[in-house]
PDB file of N, CA and C in Angstrom:
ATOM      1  N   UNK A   1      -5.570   5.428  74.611  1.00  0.00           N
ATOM      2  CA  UNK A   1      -6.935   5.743  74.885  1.00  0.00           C
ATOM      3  C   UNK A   1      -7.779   5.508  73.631  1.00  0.00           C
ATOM      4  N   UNK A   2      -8.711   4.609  73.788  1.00  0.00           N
ATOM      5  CA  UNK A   2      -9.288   4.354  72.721  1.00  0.00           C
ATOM      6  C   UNK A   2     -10.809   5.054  72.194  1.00  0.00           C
ATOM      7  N   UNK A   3     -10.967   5.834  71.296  1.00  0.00           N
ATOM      8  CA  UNK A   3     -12.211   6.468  71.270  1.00  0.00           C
ATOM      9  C   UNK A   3     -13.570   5.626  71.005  1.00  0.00           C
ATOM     10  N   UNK A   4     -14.554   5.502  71.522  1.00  0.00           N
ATOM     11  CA  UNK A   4     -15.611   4.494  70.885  1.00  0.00           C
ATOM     12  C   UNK A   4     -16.553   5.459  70.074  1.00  0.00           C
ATOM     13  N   UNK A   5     -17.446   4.087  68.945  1.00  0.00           N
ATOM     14  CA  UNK A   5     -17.223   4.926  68.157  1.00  0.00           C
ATOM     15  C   UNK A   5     -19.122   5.261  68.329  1.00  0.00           C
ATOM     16  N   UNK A   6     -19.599   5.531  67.394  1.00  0.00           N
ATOM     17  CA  UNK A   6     -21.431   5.673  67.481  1.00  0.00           C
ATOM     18  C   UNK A   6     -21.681   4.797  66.911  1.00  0.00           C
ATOM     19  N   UNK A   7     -22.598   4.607  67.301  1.00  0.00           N
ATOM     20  CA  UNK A   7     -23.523   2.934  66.216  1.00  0.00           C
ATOM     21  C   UNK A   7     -24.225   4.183  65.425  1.00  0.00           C
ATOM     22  N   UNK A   8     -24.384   3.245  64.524  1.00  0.00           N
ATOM     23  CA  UNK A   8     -25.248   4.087  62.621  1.00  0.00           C
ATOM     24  C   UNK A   8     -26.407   3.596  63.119  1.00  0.00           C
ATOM     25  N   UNK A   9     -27.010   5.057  62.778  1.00  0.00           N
ATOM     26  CA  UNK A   9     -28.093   5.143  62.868  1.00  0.00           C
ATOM     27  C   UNK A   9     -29.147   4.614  61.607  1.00  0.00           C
ATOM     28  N   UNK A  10     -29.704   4.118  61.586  1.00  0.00           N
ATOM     29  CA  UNK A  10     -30.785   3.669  60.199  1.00  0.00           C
ATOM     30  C   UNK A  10     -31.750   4.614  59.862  1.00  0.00           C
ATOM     31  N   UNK A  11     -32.250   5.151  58.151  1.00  0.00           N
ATOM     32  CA  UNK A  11     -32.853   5.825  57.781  1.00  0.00           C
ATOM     33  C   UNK A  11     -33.980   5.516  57.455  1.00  0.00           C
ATOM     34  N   UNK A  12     -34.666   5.736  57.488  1.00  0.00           N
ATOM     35  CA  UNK A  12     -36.324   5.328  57.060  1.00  0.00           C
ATOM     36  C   UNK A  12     -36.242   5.427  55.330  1.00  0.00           C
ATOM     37  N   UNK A  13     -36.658   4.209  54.641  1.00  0.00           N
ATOM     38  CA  UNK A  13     -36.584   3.923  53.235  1.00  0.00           C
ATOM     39  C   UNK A  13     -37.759   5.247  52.988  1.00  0.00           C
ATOM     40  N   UNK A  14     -37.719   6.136  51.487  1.00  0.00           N
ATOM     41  CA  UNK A  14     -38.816   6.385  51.453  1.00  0.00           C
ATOM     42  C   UNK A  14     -40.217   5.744  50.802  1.00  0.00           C
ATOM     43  N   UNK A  15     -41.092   5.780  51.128  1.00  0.00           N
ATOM     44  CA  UNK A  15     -42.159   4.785  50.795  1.00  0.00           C
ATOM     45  C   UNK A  15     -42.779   4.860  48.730  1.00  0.00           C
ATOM     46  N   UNK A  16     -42.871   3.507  48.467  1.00  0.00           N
ATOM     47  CA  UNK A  16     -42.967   3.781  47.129  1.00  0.00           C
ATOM     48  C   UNK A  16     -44.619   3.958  46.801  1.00  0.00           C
ATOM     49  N   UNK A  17     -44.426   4.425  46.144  1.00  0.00           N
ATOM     50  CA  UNK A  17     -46.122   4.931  45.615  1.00  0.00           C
ATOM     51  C   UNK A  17     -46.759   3.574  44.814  1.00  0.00           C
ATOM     52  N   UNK A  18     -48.090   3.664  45.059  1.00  0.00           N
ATOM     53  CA  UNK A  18     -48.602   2.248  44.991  1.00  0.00           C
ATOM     54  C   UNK A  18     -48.854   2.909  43.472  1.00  0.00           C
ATOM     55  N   UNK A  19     -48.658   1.394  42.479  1.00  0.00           N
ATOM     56  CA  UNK A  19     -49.087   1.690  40.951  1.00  0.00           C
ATOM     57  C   UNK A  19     -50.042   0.689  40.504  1.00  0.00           C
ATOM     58  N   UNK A  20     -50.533   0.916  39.401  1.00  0.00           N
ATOM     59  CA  UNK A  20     -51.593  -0.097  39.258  1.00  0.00           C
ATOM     60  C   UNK A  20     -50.609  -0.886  37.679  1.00  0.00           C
ATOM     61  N   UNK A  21     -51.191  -1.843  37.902  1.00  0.00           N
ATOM     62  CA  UNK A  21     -50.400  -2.700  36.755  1.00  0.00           C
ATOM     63  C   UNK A  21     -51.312  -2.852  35.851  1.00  0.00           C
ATOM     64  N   UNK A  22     -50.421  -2.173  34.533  1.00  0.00           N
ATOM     65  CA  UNK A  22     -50.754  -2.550  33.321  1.00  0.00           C
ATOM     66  C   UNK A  22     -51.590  -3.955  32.720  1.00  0.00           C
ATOM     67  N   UNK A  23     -52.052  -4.249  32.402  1.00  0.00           N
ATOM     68  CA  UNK A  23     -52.916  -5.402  32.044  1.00  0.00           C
ATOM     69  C   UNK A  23     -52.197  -5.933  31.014  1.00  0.00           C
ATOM     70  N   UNK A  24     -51.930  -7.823  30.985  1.00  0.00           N
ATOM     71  CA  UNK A  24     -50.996  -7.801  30.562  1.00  0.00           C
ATOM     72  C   UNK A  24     -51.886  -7.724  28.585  1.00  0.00           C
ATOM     73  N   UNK A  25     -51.187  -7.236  27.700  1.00  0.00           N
ATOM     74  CA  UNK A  25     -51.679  -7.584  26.211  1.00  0.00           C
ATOM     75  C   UNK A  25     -51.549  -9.013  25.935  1.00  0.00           C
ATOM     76  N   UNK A  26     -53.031  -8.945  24.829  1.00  0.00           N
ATOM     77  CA  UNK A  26     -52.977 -10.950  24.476  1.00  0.00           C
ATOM     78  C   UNK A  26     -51.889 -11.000  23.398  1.00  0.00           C
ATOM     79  N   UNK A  27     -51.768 -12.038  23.075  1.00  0.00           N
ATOM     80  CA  UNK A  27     -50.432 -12.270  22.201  1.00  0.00           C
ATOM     81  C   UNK A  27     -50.773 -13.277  21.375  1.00  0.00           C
ATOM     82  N   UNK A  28     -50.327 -13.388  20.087  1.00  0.00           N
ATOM     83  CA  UNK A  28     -50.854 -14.174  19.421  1.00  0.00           C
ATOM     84  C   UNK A  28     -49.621 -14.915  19.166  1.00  0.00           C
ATOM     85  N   UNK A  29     -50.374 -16.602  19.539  1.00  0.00           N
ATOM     86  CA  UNK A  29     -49.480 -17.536  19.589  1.00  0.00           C
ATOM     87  C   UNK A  29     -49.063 -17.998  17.819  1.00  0.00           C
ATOM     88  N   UNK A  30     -47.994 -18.553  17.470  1.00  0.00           N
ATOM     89  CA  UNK A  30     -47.848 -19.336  15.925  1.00  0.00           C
ATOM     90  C   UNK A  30     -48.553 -20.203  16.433  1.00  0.00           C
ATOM     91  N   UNK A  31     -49.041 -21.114  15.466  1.00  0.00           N
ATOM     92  CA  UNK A  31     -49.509 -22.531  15.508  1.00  0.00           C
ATOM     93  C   UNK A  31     -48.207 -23.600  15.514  1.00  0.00           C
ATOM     94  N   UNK A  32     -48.507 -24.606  16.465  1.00  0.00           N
ATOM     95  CA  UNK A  32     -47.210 -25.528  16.264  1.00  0.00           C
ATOM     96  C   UNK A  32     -47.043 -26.051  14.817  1.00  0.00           C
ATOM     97  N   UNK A  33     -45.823 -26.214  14.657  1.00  0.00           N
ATOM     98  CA  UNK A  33     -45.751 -26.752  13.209  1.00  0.00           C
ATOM     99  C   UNK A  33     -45.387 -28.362  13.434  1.00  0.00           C
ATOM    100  N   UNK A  34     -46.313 -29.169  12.621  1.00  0.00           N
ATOM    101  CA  UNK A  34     -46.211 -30.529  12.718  1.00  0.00           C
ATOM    102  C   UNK A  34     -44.673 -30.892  12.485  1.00  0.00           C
ATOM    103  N   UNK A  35     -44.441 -32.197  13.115  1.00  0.00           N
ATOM    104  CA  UNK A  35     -43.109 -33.069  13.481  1.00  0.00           C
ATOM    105  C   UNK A  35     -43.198 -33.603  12.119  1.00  0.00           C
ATOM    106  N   UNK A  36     -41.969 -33.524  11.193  1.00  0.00           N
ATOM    107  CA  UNK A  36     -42.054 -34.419  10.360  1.00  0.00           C
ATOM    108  C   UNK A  36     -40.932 -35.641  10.761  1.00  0.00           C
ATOM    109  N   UNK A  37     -41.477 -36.676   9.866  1.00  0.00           N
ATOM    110  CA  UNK A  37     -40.049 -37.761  10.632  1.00  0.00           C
ATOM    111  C   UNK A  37     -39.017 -37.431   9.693  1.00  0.00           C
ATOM    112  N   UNK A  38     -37.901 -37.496  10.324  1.00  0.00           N
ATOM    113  CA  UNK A  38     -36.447 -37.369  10.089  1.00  0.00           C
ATOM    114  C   UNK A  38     -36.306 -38.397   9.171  1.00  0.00           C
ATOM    115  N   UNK A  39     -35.598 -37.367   7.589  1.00  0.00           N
ATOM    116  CA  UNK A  39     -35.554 -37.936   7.221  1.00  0.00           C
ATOM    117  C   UNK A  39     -33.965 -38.624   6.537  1.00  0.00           C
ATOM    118  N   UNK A  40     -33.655 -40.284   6.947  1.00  0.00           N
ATOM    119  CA  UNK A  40     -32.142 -40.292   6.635  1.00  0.00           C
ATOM    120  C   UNK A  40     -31.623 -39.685   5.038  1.00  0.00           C
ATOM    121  N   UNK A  41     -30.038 -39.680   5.478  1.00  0.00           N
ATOM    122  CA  UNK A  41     -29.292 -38.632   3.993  1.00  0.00           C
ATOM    123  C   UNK A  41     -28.845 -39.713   3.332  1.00  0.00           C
ATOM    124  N   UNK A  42     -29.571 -40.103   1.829  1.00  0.00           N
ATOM    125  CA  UNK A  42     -29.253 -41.048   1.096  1.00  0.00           C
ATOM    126  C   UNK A  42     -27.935 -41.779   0.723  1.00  0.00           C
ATOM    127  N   UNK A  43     -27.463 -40.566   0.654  1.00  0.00           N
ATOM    128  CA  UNK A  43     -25.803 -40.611   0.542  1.00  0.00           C
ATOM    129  C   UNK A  43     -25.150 -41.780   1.145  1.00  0.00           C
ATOM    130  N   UNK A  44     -25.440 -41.244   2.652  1.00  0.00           N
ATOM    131  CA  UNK A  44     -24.882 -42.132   3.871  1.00  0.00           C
ATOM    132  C   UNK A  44     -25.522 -43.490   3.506  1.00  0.00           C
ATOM    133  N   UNK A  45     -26.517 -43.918   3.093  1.00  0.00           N
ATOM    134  CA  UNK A  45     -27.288 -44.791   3.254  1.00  0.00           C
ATOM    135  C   UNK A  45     -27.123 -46.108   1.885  1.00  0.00           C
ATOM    136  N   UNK A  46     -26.494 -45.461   1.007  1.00  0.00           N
ATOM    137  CA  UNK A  46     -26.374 -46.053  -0.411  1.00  0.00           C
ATOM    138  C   UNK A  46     -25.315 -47.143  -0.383  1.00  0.00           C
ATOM    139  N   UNK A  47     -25.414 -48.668  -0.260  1.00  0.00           N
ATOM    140  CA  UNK A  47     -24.462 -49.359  -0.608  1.00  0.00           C
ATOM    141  C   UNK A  47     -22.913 -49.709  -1.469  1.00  0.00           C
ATOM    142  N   UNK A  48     -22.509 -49.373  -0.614  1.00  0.00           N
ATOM    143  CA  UNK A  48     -21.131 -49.537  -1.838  1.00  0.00           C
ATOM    144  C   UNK A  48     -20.480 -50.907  -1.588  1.00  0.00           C
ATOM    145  N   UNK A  49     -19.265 -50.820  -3.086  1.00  0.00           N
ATOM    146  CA  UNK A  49     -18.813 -52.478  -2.705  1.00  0.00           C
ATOM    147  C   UNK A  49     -17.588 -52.428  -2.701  1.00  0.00           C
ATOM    148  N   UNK A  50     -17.123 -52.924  -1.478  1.00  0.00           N
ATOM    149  CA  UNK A  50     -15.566 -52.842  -0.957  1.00  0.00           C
ATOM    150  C   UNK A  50     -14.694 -53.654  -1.647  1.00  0.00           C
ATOM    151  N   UNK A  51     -13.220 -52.880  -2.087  1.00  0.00           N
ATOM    152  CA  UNK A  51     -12.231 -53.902  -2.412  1.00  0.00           C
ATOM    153  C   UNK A  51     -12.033 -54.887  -2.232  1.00  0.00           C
ATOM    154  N   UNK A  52     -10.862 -55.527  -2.944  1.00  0.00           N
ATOM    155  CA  UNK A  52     -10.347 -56.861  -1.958  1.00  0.00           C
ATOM    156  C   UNK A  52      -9.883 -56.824  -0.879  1.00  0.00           C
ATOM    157  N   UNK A  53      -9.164 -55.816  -0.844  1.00  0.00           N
ATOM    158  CA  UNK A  53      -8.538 -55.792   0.674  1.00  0.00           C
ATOM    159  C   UNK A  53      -9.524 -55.023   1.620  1.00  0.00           C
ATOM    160  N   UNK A  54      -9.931 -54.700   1.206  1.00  0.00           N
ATOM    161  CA  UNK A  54     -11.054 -54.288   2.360  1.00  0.00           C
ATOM    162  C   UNK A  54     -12.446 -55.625   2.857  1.00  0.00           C
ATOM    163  N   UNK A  55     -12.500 -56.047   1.564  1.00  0.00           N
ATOM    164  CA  UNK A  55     -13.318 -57.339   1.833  1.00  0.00           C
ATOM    165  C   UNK A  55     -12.829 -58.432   3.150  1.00  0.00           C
ATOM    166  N   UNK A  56     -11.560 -58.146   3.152  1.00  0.00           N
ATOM    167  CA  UNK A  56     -11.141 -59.444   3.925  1.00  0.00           C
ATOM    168  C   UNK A  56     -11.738 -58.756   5.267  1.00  0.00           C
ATOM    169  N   UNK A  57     -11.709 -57.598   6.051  1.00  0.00           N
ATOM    170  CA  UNK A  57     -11.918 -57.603   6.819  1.00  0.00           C
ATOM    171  C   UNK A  57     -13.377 -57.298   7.385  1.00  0.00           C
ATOM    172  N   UNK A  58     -14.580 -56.302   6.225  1.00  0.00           N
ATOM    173  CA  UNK A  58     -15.763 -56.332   6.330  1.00  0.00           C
ATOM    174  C   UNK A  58     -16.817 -57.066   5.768  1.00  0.00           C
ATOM    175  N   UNK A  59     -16.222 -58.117   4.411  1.00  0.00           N
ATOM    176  CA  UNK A  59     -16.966 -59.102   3.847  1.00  0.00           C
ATOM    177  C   UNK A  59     -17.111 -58.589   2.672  1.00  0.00           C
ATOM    178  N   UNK A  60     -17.567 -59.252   1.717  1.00  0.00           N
ATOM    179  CA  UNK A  60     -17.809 -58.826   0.258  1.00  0.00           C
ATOM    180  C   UNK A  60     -18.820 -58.036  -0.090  1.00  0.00           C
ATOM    181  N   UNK A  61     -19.837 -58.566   0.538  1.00  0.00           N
ATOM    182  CA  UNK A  61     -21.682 -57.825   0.250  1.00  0.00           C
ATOM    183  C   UNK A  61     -21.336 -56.109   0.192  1.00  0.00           C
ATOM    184  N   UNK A  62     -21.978 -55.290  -0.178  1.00  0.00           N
ATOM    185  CA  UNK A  62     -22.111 -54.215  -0.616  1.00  0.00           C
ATOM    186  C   UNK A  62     -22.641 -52.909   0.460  1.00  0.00           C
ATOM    187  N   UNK A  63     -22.357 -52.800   1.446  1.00  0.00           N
ATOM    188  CA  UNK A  63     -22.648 -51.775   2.406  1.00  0.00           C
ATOM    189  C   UNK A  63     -22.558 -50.771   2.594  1.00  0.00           C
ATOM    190  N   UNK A  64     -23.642 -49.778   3.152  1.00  0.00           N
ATOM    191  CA  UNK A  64     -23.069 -48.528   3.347  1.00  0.00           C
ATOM    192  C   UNK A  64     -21.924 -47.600   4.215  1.00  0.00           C
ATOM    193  N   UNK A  65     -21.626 -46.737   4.098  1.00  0.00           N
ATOM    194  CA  UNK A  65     -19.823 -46.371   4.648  1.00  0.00           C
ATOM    195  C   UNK A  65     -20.224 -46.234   5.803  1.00  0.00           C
ATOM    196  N   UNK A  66     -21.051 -45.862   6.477  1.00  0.00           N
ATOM    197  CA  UNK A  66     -21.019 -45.853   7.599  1.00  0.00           C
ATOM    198  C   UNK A  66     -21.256 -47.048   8.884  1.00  0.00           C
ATOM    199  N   UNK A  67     -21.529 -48.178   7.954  1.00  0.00           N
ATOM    200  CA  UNK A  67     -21.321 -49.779   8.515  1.00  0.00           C
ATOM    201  C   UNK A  67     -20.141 -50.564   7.977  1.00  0.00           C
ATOM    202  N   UNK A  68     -19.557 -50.051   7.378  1.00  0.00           N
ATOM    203  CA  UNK A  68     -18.258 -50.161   6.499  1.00  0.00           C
ATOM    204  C   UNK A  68     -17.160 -49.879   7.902  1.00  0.00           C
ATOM    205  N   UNK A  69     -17.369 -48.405   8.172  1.00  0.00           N
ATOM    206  CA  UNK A  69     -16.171 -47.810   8.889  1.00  0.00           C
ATOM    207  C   UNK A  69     -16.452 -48.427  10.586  1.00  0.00           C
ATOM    208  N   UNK A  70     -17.798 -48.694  11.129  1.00  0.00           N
ATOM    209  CA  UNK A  70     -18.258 -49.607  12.457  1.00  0.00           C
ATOM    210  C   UNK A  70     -17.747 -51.227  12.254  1.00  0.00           C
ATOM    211  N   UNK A  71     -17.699 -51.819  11.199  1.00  0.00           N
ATOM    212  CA  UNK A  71     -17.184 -53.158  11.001  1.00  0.00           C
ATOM    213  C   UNK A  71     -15.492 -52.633  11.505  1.00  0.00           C
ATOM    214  N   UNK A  72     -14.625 -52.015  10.639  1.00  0.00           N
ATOM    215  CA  UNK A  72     -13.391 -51.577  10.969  1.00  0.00           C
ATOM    216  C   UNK A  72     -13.222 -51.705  12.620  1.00  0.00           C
ATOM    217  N   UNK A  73     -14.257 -50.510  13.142  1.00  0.00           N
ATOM    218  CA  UNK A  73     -13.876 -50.757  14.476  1.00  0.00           C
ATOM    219  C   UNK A  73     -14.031 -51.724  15.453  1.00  0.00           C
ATOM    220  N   UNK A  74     -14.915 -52.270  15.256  1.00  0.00           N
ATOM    221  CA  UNK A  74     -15.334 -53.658  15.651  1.00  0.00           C
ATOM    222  C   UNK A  74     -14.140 -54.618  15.498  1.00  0.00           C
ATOM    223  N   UNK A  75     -13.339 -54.393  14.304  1.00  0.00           N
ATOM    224  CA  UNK A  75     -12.136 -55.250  14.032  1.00  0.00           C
ATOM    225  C   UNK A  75     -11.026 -55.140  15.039  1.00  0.00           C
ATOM    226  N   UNK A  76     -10.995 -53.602  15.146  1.00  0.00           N
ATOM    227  CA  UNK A  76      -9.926 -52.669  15.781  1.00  0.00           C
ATOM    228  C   UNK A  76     -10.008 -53.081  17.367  1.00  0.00           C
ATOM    229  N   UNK A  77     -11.012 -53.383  17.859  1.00  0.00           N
ATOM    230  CA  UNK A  77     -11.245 -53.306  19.198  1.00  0.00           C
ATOM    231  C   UNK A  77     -11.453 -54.870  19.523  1.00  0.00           C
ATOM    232  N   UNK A  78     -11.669 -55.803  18.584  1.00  0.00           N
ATOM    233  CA  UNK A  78     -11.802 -57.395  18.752  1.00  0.00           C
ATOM    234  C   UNK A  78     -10.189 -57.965  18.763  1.00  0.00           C
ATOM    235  N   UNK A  79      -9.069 -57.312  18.089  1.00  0.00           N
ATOM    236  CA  UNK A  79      -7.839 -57.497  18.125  1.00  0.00           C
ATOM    237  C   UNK A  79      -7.260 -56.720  18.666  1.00  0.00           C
ATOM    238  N   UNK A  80      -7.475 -55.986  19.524  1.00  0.00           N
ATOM    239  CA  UNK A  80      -6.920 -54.948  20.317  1.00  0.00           C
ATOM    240  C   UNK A  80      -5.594 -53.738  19.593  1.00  0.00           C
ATOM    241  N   UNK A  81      -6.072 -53.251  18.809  1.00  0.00           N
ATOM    242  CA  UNK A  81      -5.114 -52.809  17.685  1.00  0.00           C
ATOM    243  C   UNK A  81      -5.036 -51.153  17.852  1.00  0.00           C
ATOM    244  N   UNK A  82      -5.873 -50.621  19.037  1.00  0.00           N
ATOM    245  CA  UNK A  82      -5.816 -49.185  19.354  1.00  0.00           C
ATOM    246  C   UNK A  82      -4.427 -49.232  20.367  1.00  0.00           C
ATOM    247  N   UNK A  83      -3.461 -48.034  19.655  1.00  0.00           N
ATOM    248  CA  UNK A  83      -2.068 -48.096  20.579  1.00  0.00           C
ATOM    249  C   UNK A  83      -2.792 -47.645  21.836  1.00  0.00           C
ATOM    250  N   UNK A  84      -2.209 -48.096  22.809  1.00  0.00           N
ATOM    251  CA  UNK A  84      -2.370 -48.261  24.864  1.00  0.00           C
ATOM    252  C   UNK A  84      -2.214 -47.026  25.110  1.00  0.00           C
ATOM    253  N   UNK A  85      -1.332 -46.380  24.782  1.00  0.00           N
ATOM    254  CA  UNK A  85      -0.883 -44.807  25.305  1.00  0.00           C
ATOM    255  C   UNK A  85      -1.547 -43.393  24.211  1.00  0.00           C
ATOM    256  N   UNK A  86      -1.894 -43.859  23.531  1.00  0.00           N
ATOM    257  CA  UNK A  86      -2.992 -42.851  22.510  1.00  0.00           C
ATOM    258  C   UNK A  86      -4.039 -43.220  21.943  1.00  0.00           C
ATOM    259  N   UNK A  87      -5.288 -43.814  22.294  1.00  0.00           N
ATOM    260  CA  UNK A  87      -5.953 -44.162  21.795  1.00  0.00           C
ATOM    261  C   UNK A  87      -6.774 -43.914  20.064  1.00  0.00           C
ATOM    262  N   UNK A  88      -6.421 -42.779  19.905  1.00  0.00           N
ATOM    263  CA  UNK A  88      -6.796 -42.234  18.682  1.00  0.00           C
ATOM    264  C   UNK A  88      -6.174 -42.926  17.858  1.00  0.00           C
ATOM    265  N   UNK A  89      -4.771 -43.654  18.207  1.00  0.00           N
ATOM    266  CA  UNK A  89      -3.797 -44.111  16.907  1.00  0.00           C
ATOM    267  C   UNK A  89      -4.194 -45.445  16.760  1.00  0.00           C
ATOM    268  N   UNK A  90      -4.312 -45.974  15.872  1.00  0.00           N
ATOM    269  CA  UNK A  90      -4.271 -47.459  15.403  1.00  0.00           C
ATOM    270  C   UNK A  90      -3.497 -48.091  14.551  1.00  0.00           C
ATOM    271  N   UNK A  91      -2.833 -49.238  15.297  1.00  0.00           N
ATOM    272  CA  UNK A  91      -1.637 -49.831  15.011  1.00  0.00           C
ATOM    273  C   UNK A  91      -2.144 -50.890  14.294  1.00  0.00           C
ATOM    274  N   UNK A  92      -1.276 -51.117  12.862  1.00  0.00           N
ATOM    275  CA  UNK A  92      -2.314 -51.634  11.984  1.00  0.00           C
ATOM    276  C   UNK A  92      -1.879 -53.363  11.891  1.00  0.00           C
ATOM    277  N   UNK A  93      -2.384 -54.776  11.772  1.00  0.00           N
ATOM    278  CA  UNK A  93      -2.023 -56.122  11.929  1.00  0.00           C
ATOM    279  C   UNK A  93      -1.692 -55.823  10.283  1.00  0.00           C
ATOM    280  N   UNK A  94      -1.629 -57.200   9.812  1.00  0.00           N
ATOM    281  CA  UNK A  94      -1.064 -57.509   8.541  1.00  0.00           C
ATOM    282  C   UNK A  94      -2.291 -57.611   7.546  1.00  0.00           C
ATOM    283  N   UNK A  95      -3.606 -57.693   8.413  1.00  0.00           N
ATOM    284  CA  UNK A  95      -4.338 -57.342   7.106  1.00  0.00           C
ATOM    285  C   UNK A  95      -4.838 -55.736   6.498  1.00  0.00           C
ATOM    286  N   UNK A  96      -4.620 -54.690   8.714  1.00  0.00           N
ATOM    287  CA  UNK A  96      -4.657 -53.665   8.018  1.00  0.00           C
ATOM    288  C   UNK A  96      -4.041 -52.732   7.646  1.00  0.00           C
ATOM    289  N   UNK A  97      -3.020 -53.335   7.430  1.00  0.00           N
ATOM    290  CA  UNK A  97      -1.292 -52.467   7.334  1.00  0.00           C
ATOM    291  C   UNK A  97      -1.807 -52.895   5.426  1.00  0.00           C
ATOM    292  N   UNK A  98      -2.712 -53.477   4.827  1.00  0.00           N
ATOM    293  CA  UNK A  98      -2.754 -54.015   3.484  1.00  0.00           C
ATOM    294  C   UNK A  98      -3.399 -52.534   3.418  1.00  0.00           C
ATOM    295  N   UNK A  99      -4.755 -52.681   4.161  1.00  0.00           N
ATOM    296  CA  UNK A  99      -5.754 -51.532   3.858  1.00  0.00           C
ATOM    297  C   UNK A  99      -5.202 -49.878   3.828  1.00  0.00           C
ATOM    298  N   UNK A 100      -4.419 -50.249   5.131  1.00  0.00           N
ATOM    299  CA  UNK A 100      -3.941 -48.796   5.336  1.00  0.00           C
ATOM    300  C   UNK A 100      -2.588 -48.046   4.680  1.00  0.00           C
ATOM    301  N   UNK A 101      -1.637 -49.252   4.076  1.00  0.00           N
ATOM    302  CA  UNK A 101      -0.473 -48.729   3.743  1.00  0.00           C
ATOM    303  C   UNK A 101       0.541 -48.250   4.364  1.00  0.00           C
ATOM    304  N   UNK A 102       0.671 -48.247   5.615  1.00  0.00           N
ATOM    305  CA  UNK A 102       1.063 -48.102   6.654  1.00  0.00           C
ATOM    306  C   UNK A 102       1.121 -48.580   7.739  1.00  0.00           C
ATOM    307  N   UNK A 103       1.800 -48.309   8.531  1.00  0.00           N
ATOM    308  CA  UNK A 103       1.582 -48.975  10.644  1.00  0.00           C
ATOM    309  C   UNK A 103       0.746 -48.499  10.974  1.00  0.00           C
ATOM    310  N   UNK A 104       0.626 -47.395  11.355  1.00  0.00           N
ATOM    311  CA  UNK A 104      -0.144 -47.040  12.212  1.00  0.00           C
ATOM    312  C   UNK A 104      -0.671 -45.320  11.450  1.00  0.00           C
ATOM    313  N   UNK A 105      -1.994 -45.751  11.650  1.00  0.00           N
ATOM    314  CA  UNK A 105      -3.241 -44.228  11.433  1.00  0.00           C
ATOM    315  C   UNK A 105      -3.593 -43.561  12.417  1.00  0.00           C
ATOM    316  N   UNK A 106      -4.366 -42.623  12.197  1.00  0.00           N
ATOM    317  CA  UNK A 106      -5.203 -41.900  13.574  1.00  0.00           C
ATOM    318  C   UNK A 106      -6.617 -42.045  12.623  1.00  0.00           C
ATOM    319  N   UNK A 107      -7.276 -42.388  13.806  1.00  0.00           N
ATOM    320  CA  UNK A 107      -8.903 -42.800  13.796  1.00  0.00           C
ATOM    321  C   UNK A 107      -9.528 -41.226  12.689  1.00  0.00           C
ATOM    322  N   UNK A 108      -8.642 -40.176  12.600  1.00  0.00           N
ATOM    323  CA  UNK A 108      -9.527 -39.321  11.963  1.00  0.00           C
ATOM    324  C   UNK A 108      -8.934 -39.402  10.460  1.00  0.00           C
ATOM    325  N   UNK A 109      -7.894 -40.085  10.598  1.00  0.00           N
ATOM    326  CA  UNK A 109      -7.539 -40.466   8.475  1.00  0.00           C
ATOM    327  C   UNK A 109      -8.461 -41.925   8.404  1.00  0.00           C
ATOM    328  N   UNK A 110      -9.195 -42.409   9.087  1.00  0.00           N
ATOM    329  CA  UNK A 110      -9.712 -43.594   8.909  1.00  0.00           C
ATOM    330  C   UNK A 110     -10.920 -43.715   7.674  1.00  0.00           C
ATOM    331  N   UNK A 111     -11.716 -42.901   7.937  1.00  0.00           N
ATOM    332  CA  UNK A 111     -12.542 -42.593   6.855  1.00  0.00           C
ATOM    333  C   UNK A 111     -12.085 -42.197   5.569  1.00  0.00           C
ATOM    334  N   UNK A 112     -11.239 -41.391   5.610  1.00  0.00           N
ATOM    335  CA  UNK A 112     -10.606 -41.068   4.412  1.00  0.00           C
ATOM    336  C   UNK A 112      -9.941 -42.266   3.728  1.00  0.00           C
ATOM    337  N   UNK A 113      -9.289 -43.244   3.963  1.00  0.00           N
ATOM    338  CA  UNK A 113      -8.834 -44.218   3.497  1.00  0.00           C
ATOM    339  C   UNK A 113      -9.838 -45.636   3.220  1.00  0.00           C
ATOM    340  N   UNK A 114     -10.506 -45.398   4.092  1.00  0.00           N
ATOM    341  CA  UNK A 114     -12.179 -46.234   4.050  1.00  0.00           C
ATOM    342  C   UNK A 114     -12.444 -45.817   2.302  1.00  0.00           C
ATOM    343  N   UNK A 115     -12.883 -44.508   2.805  1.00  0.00           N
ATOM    344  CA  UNK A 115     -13.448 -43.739   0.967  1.00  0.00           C
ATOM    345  C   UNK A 115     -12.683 -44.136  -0.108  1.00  0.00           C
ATOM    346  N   UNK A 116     -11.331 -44.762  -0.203  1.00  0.00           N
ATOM    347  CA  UNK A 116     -10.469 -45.020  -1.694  1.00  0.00           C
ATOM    348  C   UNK A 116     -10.764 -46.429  -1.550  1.00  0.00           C
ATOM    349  N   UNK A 117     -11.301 -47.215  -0.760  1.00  0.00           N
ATOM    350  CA  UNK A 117     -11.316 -48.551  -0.948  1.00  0.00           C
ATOM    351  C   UNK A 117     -13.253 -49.028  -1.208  1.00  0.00           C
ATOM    352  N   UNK A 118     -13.777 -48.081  -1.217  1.00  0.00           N
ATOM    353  CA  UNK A 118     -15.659 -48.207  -1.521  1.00  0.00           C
ATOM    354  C   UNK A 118     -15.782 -47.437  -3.510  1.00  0.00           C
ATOM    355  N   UNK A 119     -16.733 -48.710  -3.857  1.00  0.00           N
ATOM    356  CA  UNK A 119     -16.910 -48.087  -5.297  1.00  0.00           C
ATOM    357  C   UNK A 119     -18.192 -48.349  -5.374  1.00  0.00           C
TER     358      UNK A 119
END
């Protein structure tokens, strides 16, 4: 025998009291501060002049490291020299097994070995 049950009854919300709103206060804005142009970090920007063995593969002229280390990759990716199954590693040919001293680097000792070959 199954008992049924009562439907719920609903309560009347009680009503909220009407308020008056605060006015909002003025606020005092900063003044924008002018855009200056960005300015590059010399450092980065200062020509250096690559070894011999580094010459062979970015040229002799005197560049900064950070077109230094984009020539590299440019090299890296024109001879297909990033290992297939890890891309980070780079398997080095015979001119950069000169540079690197080794077979194979990871793209994050790259700079670092870049830096002993720039004067």
């Amino acid at each position: 025998m199954a008992v049924k049950k009562k439907a719920a009854t609903k309560k009347a919300a009680p009503k909220a009291k009407a308020t008056k709103k605060a006015a909002p206060k003025a606020t005092k804005k900063a003044a924008p501060k002018a855009k200056s142009a960005r300015k590059p970090n010399a450092a980065f920007m200062k020509a250096l002049t690559p070894s011999a063995v580094l010459a062979e593969i970015v040229g002799n002229k005197p560049l900064p490291r950070t077109q230094v280390v984009s020539k590299i990759w440019d090299y890296i990716k024109k001879h297909n020299l990033q290992n297939p199954k890890n891309k980070r590693n780079i398997i080095a040919d015979d001119k950069l097994a000169k540079l690197f001293g080794k077979k194979e680097v990871t793209m994050f000792e790259l700079a670092g070995i870049v830096g002993k070959h720039l004067s």
